[in-house]
C-alpha atoms as a PDB file:
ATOM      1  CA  UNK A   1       2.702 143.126 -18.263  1.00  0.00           C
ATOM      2  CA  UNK A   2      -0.002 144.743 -20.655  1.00  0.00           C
ATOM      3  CA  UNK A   3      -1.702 141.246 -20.880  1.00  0.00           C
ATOM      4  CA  UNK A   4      -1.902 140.973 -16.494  1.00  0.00           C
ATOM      5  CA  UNK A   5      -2.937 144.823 -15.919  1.00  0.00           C
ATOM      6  CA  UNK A   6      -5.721 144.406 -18.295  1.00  0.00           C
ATOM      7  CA  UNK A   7      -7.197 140.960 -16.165  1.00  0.00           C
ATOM      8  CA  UNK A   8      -6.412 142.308 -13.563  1.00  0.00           C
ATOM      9  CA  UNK A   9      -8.637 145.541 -14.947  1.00  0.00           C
ATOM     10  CA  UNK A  10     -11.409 142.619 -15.820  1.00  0.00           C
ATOM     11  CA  UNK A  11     -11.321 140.763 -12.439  1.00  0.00           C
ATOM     12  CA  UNK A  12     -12.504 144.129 -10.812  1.00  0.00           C
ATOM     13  CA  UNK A  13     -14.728 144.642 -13.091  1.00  0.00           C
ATOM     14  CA  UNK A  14     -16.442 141.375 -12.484  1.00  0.00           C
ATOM     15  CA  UNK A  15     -16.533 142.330  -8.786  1.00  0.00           C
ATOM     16  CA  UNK A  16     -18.143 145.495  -9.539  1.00  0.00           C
ATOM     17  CA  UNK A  17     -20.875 144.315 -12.180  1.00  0.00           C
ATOM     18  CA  UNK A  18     -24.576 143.685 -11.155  1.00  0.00           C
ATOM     19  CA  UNK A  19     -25.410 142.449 -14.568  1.00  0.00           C
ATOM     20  CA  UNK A  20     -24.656 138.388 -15.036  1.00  0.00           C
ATOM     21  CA  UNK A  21     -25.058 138.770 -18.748  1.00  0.00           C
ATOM     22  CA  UNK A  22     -21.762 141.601 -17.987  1.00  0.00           C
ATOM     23  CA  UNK A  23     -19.989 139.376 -15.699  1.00  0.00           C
ATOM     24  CA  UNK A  24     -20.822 136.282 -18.421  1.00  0.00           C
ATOM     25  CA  UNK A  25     -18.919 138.082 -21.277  1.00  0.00           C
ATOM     26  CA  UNK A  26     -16.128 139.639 -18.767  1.00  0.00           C
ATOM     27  CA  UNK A  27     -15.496 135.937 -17.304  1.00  0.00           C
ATOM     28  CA  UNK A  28     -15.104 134.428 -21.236  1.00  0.00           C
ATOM     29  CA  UNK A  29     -13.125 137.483 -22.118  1.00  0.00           C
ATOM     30  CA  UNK A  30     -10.842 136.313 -18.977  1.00  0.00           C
ATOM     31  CA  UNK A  31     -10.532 133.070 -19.793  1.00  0.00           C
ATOM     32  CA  UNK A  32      -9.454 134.079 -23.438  1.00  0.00           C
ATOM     33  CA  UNK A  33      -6.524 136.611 -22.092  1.00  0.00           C
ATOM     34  CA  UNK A  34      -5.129 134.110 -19.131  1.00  0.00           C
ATOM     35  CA  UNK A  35      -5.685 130.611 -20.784  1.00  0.00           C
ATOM     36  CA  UNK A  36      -6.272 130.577 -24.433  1.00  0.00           C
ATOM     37  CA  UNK A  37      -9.256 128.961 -25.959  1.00  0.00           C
ATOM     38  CA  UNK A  38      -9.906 124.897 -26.186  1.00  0.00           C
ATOM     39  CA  UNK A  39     -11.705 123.386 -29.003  1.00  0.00           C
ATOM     40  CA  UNK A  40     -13.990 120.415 -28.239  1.00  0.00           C
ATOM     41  CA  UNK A  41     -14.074 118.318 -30.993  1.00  0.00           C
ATOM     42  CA  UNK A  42     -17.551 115.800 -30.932  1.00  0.00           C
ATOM     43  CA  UNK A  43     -17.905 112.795 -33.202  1.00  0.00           C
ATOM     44  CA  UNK A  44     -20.337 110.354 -33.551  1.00  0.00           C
ATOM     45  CA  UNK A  45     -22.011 107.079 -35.594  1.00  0.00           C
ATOM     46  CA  UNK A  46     -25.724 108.819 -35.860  1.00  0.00           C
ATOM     47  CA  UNK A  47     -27.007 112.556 -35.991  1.00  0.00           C
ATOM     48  CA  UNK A  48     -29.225 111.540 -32.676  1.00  0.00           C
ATOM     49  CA  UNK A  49     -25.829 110.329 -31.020  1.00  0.00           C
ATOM     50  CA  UNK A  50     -23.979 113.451 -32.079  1.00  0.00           C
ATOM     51  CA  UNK A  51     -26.841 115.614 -31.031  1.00  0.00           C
ATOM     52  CA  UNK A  52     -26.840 113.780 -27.539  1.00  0.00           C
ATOM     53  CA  UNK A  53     -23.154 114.612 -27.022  1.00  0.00           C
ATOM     54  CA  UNK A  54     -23.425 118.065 -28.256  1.00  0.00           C
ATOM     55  CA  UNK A  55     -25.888 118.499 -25.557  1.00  0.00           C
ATOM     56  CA  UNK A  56     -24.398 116.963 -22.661  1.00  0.00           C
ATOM     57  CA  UNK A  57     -20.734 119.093 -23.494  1.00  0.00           C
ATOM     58  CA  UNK A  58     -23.114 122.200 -23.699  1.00  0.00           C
ATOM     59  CA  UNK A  59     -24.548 121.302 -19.864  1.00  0.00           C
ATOM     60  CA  UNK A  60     -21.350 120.339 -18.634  1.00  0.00           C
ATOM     61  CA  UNK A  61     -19.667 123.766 -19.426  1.00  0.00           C
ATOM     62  CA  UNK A  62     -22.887 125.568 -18.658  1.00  0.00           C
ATOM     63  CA  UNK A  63     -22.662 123.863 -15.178  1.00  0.00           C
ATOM     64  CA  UNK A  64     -18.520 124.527 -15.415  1.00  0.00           C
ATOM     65  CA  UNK A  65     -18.971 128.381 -15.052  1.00  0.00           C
ATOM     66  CA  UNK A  66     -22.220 127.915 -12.765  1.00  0.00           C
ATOM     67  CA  UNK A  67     -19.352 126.417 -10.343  1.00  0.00           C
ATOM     68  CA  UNK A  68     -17.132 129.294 -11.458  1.00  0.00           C
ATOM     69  CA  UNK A  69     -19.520 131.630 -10.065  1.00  0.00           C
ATOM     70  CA  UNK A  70     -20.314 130.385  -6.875  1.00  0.00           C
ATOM     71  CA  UNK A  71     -18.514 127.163  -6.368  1.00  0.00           C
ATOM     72  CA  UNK A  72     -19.899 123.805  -5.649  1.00  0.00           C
ATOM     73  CA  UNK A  73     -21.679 121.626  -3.338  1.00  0.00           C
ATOM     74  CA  UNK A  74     -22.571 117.835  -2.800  1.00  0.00           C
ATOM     75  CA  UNK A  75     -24.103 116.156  -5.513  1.00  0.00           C
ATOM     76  CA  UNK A  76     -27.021 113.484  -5.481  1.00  0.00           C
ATOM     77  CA  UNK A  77     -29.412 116.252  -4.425  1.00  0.00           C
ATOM     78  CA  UNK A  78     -27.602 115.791  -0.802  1.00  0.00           C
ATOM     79  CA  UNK A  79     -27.702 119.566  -0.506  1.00  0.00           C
ATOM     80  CA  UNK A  80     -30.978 119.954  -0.958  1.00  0.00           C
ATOM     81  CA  UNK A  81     -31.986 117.344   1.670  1.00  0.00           C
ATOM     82  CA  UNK A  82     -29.748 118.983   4.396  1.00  0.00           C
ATOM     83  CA  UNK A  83     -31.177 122.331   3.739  1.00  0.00           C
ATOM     84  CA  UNK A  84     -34.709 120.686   5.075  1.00  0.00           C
ATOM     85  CA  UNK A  85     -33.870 121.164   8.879  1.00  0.00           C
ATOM     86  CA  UNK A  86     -34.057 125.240   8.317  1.00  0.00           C
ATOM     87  CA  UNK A  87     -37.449 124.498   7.357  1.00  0.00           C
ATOM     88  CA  UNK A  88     -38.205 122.740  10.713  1.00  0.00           C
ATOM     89  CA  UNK A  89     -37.407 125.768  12.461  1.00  0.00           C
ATOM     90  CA  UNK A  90     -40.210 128.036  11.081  1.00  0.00           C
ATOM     91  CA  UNK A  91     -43.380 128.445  13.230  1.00  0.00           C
ATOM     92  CA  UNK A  92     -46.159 128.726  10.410  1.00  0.00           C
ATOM     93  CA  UNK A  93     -50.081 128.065  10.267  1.00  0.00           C
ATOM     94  CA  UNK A  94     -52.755 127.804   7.526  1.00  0.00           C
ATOM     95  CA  UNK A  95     -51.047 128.341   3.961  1.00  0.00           C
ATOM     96  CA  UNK A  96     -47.685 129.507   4.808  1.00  0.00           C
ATOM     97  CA  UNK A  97     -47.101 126.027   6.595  1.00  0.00           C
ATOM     98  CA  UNK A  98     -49.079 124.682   3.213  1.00  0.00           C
ATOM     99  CA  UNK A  99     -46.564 126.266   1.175  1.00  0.00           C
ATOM    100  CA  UNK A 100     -43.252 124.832   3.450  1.00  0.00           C
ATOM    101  CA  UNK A 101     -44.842 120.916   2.812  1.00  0.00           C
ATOM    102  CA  UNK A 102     -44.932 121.479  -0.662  1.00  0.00           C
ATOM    103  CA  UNK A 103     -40.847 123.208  -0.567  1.00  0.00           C
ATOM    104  CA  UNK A 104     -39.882 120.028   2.009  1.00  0.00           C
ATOM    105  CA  UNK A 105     -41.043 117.387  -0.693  1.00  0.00           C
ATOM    106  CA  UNK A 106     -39.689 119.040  -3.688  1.00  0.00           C
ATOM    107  CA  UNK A 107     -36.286 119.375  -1.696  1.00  0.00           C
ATOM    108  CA  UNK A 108     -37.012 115.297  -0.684  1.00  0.00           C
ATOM    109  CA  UNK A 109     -37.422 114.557  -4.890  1.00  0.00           C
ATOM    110  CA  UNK A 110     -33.887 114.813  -6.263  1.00  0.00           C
ATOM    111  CA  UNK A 111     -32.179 112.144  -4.016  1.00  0.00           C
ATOM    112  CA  UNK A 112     -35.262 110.823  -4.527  1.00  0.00           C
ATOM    113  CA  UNK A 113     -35.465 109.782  -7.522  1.00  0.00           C
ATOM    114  CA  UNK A 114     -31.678 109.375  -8.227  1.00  0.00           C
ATOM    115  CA  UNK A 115     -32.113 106.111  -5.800  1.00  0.00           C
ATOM    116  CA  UNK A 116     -35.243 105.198  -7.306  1.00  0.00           C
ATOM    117  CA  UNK A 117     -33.138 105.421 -10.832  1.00  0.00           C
ATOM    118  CA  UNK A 118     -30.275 103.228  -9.578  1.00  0.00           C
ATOM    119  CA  UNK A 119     -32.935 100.289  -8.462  1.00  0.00           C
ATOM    120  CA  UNK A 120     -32.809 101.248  -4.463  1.00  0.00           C
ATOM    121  CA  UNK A 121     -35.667 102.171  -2.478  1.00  0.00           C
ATOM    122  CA  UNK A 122     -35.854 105.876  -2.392  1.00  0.00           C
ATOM    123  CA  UNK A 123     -37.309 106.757   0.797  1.00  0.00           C
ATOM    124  CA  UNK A 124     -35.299 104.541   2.361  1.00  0.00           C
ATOM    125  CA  UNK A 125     -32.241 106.490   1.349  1.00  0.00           C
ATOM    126  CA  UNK A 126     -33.605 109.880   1.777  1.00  0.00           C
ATOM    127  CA  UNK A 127     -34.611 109.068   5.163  1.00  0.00           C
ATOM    128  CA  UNK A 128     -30.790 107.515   6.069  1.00  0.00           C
ATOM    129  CA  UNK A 129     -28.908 110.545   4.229  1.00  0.00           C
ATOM    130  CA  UNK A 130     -30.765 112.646   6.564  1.00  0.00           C
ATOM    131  CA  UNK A 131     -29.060 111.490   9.687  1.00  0.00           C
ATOM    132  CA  UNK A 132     -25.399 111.327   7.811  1.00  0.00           C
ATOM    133  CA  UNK A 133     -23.060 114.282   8.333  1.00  0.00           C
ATOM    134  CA  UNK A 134     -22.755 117.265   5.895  1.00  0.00           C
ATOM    135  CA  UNK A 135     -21.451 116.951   2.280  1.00  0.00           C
ATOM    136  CA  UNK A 136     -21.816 112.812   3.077  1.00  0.00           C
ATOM    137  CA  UNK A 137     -24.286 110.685   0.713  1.00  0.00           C
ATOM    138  CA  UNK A 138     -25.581 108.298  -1.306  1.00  0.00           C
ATOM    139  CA  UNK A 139     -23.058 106.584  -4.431  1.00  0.00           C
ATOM    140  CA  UNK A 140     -25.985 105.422  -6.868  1.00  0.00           C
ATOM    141  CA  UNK A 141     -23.301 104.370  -8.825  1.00  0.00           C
ATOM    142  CA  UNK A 142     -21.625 101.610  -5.952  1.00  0.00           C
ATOM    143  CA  UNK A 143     -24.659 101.560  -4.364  1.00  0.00           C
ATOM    144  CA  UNK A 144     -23.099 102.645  -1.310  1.00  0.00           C
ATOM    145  CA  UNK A 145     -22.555 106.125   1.418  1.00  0.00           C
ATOM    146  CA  UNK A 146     -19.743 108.093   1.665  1.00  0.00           C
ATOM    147  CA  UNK A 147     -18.084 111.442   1.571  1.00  0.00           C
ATOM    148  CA  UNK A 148     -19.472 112.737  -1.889  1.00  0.00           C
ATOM    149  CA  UNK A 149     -16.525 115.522  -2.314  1.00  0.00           C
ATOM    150  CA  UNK A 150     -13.883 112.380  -2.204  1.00  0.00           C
ATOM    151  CA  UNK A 151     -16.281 110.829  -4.758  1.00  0.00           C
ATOM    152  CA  UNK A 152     -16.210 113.712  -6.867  1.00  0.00           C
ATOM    153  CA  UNK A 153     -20.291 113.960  -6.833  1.00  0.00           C
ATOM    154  CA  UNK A 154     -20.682 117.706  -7.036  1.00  0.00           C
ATOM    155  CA  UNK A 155     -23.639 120.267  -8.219  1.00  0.00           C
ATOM    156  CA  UNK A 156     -22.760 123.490  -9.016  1.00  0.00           C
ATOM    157  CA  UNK A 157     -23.681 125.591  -6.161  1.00  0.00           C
ATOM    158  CA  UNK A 158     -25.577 128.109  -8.378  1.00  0.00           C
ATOM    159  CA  UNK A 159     -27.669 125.232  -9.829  1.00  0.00           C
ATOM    160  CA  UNK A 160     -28.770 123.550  -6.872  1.00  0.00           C
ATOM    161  CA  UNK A 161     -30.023 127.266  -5.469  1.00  0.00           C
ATOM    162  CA  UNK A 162     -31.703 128.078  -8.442  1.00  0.00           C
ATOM    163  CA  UNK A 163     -33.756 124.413  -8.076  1.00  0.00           C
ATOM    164  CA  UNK A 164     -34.673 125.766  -4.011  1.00  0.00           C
ATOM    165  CA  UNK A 165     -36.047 129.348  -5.496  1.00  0.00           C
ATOM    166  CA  UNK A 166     -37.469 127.647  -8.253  1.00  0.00           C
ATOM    167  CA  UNK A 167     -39.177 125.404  -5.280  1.00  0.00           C
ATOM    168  CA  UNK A 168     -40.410 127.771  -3.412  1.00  0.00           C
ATOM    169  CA  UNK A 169     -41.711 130.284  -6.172  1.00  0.00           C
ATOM    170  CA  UNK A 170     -43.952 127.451  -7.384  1.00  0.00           C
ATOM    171  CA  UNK A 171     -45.266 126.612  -3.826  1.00  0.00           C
ATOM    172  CA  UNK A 172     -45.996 130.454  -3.966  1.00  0.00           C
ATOM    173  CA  UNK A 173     -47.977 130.140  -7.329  1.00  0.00           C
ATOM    174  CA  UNK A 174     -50.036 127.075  -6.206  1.00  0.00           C
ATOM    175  CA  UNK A 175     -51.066 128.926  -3.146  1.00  0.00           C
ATOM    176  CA  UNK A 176     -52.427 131.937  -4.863  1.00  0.00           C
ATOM    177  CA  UNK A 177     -53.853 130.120  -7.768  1.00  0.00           C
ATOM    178  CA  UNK A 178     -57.466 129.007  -7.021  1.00  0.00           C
ATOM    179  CA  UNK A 179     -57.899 126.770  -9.893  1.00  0.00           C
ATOM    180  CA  UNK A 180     -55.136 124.514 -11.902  1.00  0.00           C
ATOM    181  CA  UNK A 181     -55.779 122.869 -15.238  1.00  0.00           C
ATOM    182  CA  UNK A 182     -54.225 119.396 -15.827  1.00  0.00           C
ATOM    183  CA  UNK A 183     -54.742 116.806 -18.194  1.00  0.00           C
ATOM    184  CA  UNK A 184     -56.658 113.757 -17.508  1.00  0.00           C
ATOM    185  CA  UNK A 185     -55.274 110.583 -18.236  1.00  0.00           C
ATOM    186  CA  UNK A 186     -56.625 109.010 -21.406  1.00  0.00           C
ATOM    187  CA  UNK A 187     -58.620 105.737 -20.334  1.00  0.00           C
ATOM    188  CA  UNK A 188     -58.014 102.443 -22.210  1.00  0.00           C
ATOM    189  CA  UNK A 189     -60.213 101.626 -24.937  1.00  0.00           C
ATOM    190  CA  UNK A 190     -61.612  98.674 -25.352  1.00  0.00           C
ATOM    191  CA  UNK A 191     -60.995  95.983 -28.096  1.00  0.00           C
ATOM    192  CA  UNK A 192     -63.113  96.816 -31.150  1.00  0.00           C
ATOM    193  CA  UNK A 193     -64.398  93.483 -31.509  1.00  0.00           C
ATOM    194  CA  UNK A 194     -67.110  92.652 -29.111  1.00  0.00           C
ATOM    195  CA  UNK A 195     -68.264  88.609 -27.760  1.00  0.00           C
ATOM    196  CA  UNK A 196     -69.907  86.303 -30.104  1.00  0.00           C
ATOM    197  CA  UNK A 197     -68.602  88.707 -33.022  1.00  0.00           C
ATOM    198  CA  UNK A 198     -71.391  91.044 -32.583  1.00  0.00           C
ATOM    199  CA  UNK A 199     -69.531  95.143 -32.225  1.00  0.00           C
ATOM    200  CA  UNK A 200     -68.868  95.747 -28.597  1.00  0.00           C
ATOM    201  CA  UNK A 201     -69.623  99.631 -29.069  1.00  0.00           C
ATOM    202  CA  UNK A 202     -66.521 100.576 -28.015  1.00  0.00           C
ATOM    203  CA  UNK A 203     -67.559 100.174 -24.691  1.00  0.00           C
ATOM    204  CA  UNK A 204     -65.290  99.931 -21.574  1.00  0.00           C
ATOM    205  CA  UNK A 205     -64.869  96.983 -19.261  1.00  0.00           C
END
């Protein structure tokens, strides 16, 4: 009875707390009281492989509580591409309606790519998820559409909203940033032999 009173003491406390570093410890010290503690146990032929596992448990229960907190939502950047039609509502000029292009293509990327990935034709896919009905998608895995949730492709819901601010604040940045600095992209040098077997100078052809 001690043991329920005090998560039930936590649970509140969770609901109460504005602080997710707060809630973070609260939810593991939850966990702990109601369901123990599991040991994942990683083995592998190479350091590099073990490293790569490590890594990809440490994401996967990352994303776990990100679910926790605010539940989940269909995978395959799906989400993401359905959320495009609130920006089709907004009546903007000059570089407010510069700033919603950029936040449509980054929201376009995800499924994007994922197609690209699996050997399909991205835009074509983007541009036929776009007519299917909520929480429906693309399987890279089949190759196919369906209902992701019977699929079991899922994002954390947290996750995929942090990616849409994360969109939008750097559409914010590149509009009030008059100058970027990239890199340019080294040129090919040519052979260091020239014709005839005189020195070509390192010259470019």
């Amino acid at each position: 009875d001690q043991i329920k009173a005090r998560m039930s003491q936590i649970k509140t406390q969770i609901e109460d707390t504005t602080s997710d570093y707060d809630k973070e410890k609260l939810q593991e010290r939850l966990a702990k009281l109601s369901g123990g503690v599991a040991v994942i146990k990683v083995g592998a032929a190479t350091e590099v492989e073990l490293k790569e596992k490590k890594h990809r448990i440490e994401d996967a229960l990352s994303t776990t509580r990100a679910a926790i907190e605010e539940g989940i939502v269909a995978g395959g950047g799906v989400t993401l591409l359905q959320a495009i039609p609130a920006l089709d509502k907004l009546s903007l000029e000059g570089d407010e309606q510069v700033g919603v292009d950029i936040v449509r293509k980054a929201l376009e990327a995800p499924a994007r790519q994922i197609a690209d990935n699996a050997g399909a034709h991205g835009e074509v896919v983007v541009e036929h998820v776009k007519t299917l009905k909520p929480g429906f998608g693309y399987d890279a895995l089949k190759g196919e559409y369906g209902d992701l949730f019977k699929k079991g492709i899922v994002d954390a819901a947290k996750v995929t909203r942090s990616a849409l601010q994360n969109a939008a604040s750097i559409a914010a940045m590149v509009l009030t940033t008059e100058t970027l600095v990239t890199d340019l992209p080294e040129r090919e040098k040519a052979a260091a032999g020239g014709h005839g077997g005189h020195d070509g100078g390192g010259m470019d052809f």
